[in-house]
C-alpha atoms as a PDB file:
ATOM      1  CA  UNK A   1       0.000   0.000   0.000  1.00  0.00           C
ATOM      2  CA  UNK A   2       1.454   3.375  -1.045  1.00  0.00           C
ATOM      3  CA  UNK A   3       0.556   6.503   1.095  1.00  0.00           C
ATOM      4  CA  UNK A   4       1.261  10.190   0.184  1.00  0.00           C
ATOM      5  CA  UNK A   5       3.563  12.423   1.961  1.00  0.00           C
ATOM      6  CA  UNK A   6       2.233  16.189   2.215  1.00  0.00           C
ATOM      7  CA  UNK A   7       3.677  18.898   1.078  1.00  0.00           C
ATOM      8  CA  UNK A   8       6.123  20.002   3.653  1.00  0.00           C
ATOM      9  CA  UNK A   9       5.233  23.295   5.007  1.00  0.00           C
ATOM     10  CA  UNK A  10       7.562  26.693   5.734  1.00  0.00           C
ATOM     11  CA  UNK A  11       8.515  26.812   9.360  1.00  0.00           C
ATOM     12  CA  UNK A  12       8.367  30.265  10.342  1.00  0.00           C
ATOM     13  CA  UNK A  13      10.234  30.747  14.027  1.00  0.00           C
ATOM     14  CA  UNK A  14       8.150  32.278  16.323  1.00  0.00           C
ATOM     15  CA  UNK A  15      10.237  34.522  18.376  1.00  0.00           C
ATOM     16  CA  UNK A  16      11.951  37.704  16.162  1.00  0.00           C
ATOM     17  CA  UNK A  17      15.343  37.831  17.203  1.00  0.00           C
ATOM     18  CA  UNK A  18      18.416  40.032  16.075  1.00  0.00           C
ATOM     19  CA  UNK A  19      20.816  38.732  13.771  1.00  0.00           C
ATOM     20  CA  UNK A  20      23.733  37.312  15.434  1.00  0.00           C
ATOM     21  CA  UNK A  21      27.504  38.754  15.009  1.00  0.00           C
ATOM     22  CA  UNK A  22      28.574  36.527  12.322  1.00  0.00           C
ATOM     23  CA  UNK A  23      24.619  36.802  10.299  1.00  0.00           C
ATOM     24  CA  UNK A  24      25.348  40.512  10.894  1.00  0.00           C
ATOM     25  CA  UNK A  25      28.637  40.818   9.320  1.00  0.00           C
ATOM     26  CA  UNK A  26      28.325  38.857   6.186  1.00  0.00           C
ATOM     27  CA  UNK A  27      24.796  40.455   5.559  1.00  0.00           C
ATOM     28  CA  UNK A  28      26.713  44.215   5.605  1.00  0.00           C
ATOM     29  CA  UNK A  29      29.921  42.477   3.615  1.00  0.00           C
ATOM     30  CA  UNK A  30      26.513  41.314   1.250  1.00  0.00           C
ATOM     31  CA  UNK A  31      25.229  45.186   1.050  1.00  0.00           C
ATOM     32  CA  UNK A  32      28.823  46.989   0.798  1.00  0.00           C
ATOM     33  CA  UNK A  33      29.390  45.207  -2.359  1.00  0.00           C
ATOM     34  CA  UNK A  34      26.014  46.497  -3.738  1.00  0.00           C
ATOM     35  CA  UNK A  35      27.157  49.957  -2.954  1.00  0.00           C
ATOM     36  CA  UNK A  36      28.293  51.235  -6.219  1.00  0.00           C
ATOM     37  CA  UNK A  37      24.859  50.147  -7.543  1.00  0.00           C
ATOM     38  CA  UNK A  38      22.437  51.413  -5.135  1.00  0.00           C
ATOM     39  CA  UNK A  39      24.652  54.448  -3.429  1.00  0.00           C
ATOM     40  CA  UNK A  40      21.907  55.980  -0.613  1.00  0.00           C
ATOM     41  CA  UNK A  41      19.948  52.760  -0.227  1.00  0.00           C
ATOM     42  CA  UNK A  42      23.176  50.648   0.831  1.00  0.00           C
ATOM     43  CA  UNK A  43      23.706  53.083   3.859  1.00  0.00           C
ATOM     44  CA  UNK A  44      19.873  53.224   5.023  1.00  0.00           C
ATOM     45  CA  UNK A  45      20.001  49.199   4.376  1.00  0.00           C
ATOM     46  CA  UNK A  46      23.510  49.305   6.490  1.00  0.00           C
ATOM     47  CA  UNK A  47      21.777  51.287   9.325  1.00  0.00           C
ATOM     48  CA  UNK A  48      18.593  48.980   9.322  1.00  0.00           C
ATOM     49  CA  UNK A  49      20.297  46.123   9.784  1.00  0.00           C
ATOM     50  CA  UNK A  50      21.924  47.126  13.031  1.00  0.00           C
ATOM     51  CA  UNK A  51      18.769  47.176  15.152  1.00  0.00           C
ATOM     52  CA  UNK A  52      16.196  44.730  12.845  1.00  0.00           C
ATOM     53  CA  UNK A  53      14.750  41.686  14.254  1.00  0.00           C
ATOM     54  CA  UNK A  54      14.716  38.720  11.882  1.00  0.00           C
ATOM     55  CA  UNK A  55      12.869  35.266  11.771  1.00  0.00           C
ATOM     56  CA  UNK A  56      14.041  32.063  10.726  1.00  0.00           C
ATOM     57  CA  UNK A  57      12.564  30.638   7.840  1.00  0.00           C
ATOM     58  CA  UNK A  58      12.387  26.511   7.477  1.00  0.00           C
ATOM     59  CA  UNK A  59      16.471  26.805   8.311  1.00  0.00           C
ATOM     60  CA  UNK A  60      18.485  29.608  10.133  1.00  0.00           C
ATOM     61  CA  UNK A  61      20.046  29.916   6.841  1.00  0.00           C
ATOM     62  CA  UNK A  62      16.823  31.973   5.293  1.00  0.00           C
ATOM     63  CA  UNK A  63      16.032  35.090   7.231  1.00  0.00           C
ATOM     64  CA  UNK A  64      13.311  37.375   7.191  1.00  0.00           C
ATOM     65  CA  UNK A  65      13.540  41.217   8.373  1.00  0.00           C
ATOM     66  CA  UNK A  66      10.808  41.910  10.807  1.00  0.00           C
ATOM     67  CA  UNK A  67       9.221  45.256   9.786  1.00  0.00           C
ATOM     68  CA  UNK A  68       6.614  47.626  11.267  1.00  0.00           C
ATOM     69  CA  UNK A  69       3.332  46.880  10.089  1.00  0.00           C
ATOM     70  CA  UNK A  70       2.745  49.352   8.110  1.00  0.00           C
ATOM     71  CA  UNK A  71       5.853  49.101   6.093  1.00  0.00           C
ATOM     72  CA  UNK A  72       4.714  45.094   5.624  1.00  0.00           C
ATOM     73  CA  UNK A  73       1.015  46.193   4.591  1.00  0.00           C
ATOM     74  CA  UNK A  74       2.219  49.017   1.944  1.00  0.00           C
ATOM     75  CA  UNK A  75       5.362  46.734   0.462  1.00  0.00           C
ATOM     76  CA  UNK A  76       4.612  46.648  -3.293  1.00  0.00           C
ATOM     77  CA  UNK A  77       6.942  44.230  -4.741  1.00  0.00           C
ATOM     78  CA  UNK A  78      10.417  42.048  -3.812  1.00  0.00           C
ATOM     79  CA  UNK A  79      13.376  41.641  -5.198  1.00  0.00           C
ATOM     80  CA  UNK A  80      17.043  40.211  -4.851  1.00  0.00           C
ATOM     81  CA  UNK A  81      19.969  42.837  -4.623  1.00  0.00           C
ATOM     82  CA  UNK A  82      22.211  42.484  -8.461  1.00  0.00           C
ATOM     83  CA  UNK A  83      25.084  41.123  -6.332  1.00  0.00           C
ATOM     84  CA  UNK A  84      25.058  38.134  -4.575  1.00  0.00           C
ATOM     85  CA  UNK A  85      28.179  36.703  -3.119  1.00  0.00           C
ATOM     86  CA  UNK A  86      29.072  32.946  -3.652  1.00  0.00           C
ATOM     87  CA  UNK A  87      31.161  31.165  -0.965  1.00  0.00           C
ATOM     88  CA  UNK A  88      32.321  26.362  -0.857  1.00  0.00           C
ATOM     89  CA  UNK A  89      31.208  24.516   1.566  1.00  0.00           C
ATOM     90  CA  UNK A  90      32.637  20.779   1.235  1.00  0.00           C
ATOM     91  CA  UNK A  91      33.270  21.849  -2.881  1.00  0.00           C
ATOM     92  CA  UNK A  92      29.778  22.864  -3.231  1.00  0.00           C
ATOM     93  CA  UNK A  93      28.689  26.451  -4.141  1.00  0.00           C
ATOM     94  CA  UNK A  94      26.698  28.152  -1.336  1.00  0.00           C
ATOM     95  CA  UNK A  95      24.847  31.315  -2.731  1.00  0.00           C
ATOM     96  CA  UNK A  96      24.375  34.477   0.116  1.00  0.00           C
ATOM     97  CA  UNK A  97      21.720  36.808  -1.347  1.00  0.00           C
ATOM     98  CA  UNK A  98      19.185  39.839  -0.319  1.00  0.00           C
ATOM     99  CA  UNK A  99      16.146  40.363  -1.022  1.00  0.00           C
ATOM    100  CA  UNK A 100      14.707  44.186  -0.791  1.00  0.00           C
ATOM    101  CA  UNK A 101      11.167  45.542  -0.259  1.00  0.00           C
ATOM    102  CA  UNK A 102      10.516  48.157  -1.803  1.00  0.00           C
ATOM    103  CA  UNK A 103       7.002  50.706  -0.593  1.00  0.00           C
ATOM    104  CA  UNK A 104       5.679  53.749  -1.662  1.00  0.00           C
ATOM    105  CA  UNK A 105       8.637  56.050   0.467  1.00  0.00           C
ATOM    106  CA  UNK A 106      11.777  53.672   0.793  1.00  0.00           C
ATOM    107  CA  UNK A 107      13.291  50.563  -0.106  1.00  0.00           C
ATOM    108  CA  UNK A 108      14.038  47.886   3.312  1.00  0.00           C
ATOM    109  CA  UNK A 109      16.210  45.241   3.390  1.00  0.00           C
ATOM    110  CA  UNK A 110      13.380  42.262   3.737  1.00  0.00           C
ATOM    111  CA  UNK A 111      15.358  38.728   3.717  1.00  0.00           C
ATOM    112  CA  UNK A 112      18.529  37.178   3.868  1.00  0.00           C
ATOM    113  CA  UNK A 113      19.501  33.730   2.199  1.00  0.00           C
ATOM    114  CA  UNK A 114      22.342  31.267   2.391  1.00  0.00           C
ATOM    115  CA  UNK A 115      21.442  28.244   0.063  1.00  0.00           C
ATOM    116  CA  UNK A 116      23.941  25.601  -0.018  1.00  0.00           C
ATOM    117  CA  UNK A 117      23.091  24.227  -3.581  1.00  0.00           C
ATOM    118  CA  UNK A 118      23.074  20.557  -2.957  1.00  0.00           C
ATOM    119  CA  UNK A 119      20.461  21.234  -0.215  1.00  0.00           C
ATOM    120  CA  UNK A 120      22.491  19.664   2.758  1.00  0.00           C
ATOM    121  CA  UNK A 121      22.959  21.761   5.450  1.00  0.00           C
ATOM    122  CA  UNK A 122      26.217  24.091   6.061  1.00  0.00           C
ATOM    123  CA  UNK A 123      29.261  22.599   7.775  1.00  0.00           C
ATOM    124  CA  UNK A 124      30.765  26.138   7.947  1.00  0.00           C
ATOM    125  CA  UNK A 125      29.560  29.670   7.743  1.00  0.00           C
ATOM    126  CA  UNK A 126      30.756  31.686   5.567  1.00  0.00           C
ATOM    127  CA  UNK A 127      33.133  34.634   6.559  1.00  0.00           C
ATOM    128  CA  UNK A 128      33.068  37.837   4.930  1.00  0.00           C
ATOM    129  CA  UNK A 129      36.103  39.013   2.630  1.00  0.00           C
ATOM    130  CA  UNK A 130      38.013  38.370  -0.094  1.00  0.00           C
ATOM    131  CA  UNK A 131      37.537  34.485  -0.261  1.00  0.00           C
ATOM    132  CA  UNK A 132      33.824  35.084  -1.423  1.00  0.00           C
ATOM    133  CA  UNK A 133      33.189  35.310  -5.306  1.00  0.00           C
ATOM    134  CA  UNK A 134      31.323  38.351  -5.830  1.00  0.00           C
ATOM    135  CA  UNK A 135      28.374  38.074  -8.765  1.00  0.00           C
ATOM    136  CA  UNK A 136      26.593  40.506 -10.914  1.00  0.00           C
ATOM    137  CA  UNK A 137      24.212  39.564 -13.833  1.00  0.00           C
ATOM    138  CA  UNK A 138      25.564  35.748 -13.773  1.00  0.00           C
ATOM    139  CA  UNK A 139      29.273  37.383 -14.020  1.00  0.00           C
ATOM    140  CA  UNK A 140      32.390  36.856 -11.696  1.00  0.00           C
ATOM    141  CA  UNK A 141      33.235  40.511 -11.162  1.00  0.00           C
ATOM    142  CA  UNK A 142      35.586  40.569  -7.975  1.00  0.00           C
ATOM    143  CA  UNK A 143      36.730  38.534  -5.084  1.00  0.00           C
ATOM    144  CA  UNK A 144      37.904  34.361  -4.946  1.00  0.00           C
ATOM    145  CA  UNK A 145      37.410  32.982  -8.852  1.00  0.00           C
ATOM    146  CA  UNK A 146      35.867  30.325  -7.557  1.00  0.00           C
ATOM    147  CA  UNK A 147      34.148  29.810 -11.197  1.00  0.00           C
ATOM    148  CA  UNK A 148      35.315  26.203 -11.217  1.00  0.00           C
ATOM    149  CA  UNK A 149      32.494  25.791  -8.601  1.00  0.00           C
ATOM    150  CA  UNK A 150      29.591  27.719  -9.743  1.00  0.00           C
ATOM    151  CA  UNK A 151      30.181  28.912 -13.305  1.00  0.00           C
ATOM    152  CA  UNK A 152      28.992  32.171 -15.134  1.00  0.00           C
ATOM    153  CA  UNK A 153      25.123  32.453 -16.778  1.00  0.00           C
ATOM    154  CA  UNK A 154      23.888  35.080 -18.916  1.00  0.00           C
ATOM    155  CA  UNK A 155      21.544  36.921 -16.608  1.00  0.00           C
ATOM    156  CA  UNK A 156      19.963  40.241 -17.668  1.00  0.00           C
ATOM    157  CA  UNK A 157      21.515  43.392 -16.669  1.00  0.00           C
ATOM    158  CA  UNK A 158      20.213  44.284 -12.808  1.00  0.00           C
ATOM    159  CA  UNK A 159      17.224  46.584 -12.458  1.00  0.00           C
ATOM    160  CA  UNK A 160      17.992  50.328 -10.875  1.00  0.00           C
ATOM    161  CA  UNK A 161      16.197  51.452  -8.109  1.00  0.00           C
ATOM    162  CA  UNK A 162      14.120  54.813  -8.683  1.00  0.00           C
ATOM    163  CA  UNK A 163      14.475  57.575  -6.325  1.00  0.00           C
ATOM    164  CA  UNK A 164      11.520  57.575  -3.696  1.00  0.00           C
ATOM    165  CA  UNK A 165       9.990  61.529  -2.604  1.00  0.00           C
END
């Protein structure tokens, strides 16, 4: 007799916490790379991730940035930042990527991934700095060449943020 497995549902933590020191440091290594692209935004983004409270989602390896309510109920659309950063665990590619919320007056910070691509769980965290492979548009375009691992697409150019009143 066969039976069916559900769908496994997201496990969203309960408790909002703050990000710890290490969650902290690679997710501002994460949004100083971004800088030349989004100038203003990286240092509000910078600033808002000092204080925020964040909640695990399914794995403390996917965050998500507690807002205010309001900023939650008037968020119009989502969106990953053009640079993500790409760090080995055990000679698979881990991707570290942010997504951004962006409402009527400001863009927030709004999540926080690191995917290990096979799936498996991290044996080590990644550490901010020059051993990361910084991405843009599918393209190496600074720190570790680790190409070899996760190889170069041909993404579309990234989208630009427009100036909020």
């Amino acid at each position: 007799m066969s039976s069916t497995r559900p769908e496994k549902a997201l496990k969203i933590a309960k408790m909002p916490r703050p990000l710890a020191p290490h969650e902290y440091k690679l997710l501002d290594f994460l949004l100083e790379v971004n800088e030349p692209l989004y100038g203003k935004w990286t240092r509000q983004w910078r600033d808002q991730i000092k204080t925020c409270q964040v909640k695990e989602i399914d794995t403390p390896y996917y965050l998500a940035i507690c807002h205010e309510e309001n900023i939650e109920k008037h968020g119009k659309w989502s969106g990953a930042l053009a640079r993500i950063l790409v760090s080995i665990d055990e000679n698979i590619p881990v991707i570290i990527s942010a997504l951004i919320l962006s409402t009527e007056e400001n863009y927030y910070v709004d999540g926080f991934s690191i995917d290990r691509m096979d799936g498996e769980p991290l044996k080590k965290y990644p550490l901010p700095g020059e051993n990361l492979m910084i991405m843009e548009a599918g393209k190496w375009i600074g720190g570790a060449d680790l190409r070899r691992f996760y190889g170069e697409s041909d993404l579309p150019p990234p989208d630009k943020f427009e100036d909020k009143p």
